[in-house]
Protein backbone atom coordinates (compact mmCIF):
# COMPACT_ATOMS: atom_id res chain seq x y z
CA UNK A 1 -8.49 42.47 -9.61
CA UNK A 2 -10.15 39.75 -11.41
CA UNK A 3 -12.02 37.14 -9.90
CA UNK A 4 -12.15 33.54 -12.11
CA UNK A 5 -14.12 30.89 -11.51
CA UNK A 6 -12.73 27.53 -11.48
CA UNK A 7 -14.32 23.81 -11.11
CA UNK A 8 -12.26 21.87 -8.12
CA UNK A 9 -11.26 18.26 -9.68
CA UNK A 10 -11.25 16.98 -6.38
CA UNK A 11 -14.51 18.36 -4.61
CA UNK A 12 -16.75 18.59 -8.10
CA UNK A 13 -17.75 22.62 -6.74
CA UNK A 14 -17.28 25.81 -8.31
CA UNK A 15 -14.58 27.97 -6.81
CA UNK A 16 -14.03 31.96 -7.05
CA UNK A 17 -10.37 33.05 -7.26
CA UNK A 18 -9.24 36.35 -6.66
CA UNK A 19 -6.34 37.13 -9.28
CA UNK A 20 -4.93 39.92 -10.37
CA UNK A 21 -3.72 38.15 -13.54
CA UNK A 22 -4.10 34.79 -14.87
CA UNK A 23 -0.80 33.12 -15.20
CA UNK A 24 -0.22 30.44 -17.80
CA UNK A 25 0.26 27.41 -15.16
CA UNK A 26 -2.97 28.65 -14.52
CA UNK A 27 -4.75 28.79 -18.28
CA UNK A 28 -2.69 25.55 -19.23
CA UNK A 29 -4.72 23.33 -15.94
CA UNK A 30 -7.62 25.26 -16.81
CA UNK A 31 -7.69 24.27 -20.25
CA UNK A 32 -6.98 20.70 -19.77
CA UNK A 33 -9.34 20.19 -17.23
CA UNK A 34 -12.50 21.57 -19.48
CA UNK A 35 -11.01 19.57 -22.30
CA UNK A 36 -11.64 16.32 -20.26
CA UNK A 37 -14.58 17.54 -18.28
CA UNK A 38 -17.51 15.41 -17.76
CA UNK A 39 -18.22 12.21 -20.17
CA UNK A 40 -21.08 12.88 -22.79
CA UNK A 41 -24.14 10.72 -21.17
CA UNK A 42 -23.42 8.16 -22.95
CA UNK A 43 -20.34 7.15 -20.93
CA UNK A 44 -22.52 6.58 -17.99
CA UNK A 45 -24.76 3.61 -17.77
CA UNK A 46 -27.97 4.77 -16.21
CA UNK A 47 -29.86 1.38 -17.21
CA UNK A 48 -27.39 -1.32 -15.82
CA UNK A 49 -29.86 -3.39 -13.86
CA UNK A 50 -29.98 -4.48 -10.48
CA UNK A 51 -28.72 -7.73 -11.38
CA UNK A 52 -25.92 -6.85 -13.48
CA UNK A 53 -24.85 -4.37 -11.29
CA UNK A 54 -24.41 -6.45 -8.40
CA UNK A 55 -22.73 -8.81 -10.07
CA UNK A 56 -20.23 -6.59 -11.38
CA UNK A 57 -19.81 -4.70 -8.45
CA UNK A 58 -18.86 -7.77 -6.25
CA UNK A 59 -16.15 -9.34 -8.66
CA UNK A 60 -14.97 -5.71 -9.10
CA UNK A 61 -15.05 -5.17 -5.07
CA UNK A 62 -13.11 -8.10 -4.63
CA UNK A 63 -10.78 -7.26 -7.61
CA UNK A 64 -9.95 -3.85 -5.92
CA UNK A 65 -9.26 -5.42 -2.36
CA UNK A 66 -7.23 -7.75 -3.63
CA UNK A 67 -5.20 -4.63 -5.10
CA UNK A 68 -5.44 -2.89 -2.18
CA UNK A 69 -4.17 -6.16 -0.22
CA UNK A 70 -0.90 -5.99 -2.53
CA UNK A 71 -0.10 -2.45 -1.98
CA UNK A 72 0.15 -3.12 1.38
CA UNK A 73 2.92 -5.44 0.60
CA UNK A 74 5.13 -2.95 -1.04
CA UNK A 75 8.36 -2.36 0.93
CA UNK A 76 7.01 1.82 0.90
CA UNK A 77 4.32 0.87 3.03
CA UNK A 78 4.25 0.68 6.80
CA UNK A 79 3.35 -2.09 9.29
CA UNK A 80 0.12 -0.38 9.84
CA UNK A 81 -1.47 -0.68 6.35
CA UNK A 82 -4.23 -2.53 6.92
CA UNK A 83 -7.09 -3.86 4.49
CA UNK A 84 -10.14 -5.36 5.64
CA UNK A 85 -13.27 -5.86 3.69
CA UNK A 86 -16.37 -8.07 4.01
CA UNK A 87 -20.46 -7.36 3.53
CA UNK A 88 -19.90 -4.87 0.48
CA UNK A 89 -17.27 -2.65 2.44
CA UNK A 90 -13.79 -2.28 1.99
CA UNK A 91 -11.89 -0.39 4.44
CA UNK A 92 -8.48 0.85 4.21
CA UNK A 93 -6.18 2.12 6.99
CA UNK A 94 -3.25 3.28 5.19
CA UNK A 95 -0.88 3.55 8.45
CA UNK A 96 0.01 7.27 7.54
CA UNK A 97 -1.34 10.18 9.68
CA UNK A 98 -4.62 8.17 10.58
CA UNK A 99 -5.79 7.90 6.88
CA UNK A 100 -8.56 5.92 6.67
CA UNK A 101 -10.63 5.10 3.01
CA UNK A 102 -13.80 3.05 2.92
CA UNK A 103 -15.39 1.92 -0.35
CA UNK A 104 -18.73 0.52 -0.42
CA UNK A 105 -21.23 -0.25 -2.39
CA UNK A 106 -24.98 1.26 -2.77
CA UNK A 107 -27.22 -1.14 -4.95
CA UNK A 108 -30.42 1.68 -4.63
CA UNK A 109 -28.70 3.76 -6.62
CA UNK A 110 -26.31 1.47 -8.21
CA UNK A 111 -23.04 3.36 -7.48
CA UNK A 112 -19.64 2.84 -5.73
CA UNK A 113 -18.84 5.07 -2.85
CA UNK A 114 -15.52 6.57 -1.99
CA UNK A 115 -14.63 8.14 1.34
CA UNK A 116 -11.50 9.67 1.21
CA UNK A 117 -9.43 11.05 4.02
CA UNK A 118 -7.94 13.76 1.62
CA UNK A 119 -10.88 14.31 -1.26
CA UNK A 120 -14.01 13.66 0.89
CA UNK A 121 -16.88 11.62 -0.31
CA UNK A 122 -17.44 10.57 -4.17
CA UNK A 123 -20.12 8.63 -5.54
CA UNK A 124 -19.11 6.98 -8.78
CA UNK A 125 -21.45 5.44 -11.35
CA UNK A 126 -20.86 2.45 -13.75
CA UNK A 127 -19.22 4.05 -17.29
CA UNK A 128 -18.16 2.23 -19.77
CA UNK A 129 -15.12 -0.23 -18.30
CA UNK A 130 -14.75 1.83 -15.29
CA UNK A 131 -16.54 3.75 -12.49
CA UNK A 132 -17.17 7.80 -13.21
CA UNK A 133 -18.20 10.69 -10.85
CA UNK A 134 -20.96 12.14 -12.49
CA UNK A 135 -20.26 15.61 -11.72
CA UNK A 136 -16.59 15.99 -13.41
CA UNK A 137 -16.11 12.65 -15.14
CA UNK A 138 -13.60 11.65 -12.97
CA UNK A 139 -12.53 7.72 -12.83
CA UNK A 140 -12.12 6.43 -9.42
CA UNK A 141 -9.15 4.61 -10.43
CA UNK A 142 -7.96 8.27 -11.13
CA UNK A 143 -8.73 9.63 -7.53
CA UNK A 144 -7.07 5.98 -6.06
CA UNK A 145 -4.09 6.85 -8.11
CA UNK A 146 -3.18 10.31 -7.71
CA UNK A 147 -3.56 10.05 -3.55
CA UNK A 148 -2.19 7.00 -2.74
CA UNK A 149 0.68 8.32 -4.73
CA UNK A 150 0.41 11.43 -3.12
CA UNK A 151 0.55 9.51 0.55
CA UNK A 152 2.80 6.31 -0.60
CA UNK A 153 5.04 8.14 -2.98
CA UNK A 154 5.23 4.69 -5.86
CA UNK A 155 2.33 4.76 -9.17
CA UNK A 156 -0.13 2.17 -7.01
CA UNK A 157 -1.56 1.29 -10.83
CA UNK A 158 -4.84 1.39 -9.87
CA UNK A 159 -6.03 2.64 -13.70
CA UNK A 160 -3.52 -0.43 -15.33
CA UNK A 161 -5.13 -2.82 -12.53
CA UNK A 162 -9.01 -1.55 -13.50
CA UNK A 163 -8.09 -2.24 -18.00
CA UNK A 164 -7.21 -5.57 -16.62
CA UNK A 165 -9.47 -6.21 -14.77
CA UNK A 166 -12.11 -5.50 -17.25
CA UNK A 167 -10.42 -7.42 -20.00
CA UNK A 168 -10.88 -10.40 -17.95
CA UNK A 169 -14.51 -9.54 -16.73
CA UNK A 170 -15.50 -9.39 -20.20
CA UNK A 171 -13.66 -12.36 -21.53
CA UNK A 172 -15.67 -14.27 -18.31
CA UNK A 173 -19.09 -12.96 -19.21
């Protein structure tokens, strides 16, 4: 038996797997995923200052709650989808099995946080035109995406919603 060593895209940690033979479902995800594993440190922006980052991070708060706000009026989604958001929190019940997301936003360390009912916690730094986990190089707009399709069952857009976002940001400043 082999054992094979894999990094979890959700959770950022190393897992051990006990096969007896790779299959190629297997090699194929494997392969893709350490293709696009985490960004070169350029991607990141370790020197956005306090300034910038707050100002960015409140238009692109509000940006993603208003997103969040239309989801919730998609004929898929229950009564009890609920967005409220206010004092750098935004907090999303999504009506479905008691899952509950907050995003917030941590100016010490100049990151987004992500609670997720499904993933856990992420803490995503400023890249360039979107918001990376460090650990993986995962975009937040990919982690919104793939669960709220996984709990809604419709493409929420949360990656097409972030490009335009940023187009405008950047025409504005």
């Amino acid at each position: 038996m082999n054992v094979m060593k894999s990094l979890c895209t959700v959770c950022g940690r190393y897992r051990s797997l006990s096969i007896s033979q790779p299959t190629q479902a297997v090699k194929r995800v494997s392969a893709r995923y350490f293709q696009s594993s985490a960004p070169p440190p350029a991607q990141i922006n370790r020197s956005i200052s306090e300034e910038d980052f707050i100002h960015l991070s409140e238009e692109y708060l509000s940006f993603l709650s208003e997103h969040l706000d239309a989801i919730g009026a998609r004929p898929e989604v229950t009564d009890l989808y609920d967005v409220e958001s206010g004092s750098d929190v935004i907090t999303v019940n999504t009506g479905v099995r008691n899952l509950r997301y907050v995003i917030n936003r941590q100016t010490p360390n100049r990151q987004i946080w992500l609670s997720s009912p499904i993933s856990g916690p992420w803490r995503f730094d400023y890249g360039v035109r979107t918001w990376i986990y460090r650990r993986t190089g995962e975009r937040m707009v990919f982690v919104l995406d793939k669960e709220f399709l996984d709990i809604f069952k419709f493409d929420p857009q949360f990656a097409h919603a972030e490009d335009q976002f940023f187009d405008e940001f950047n025409s504005r400043n």
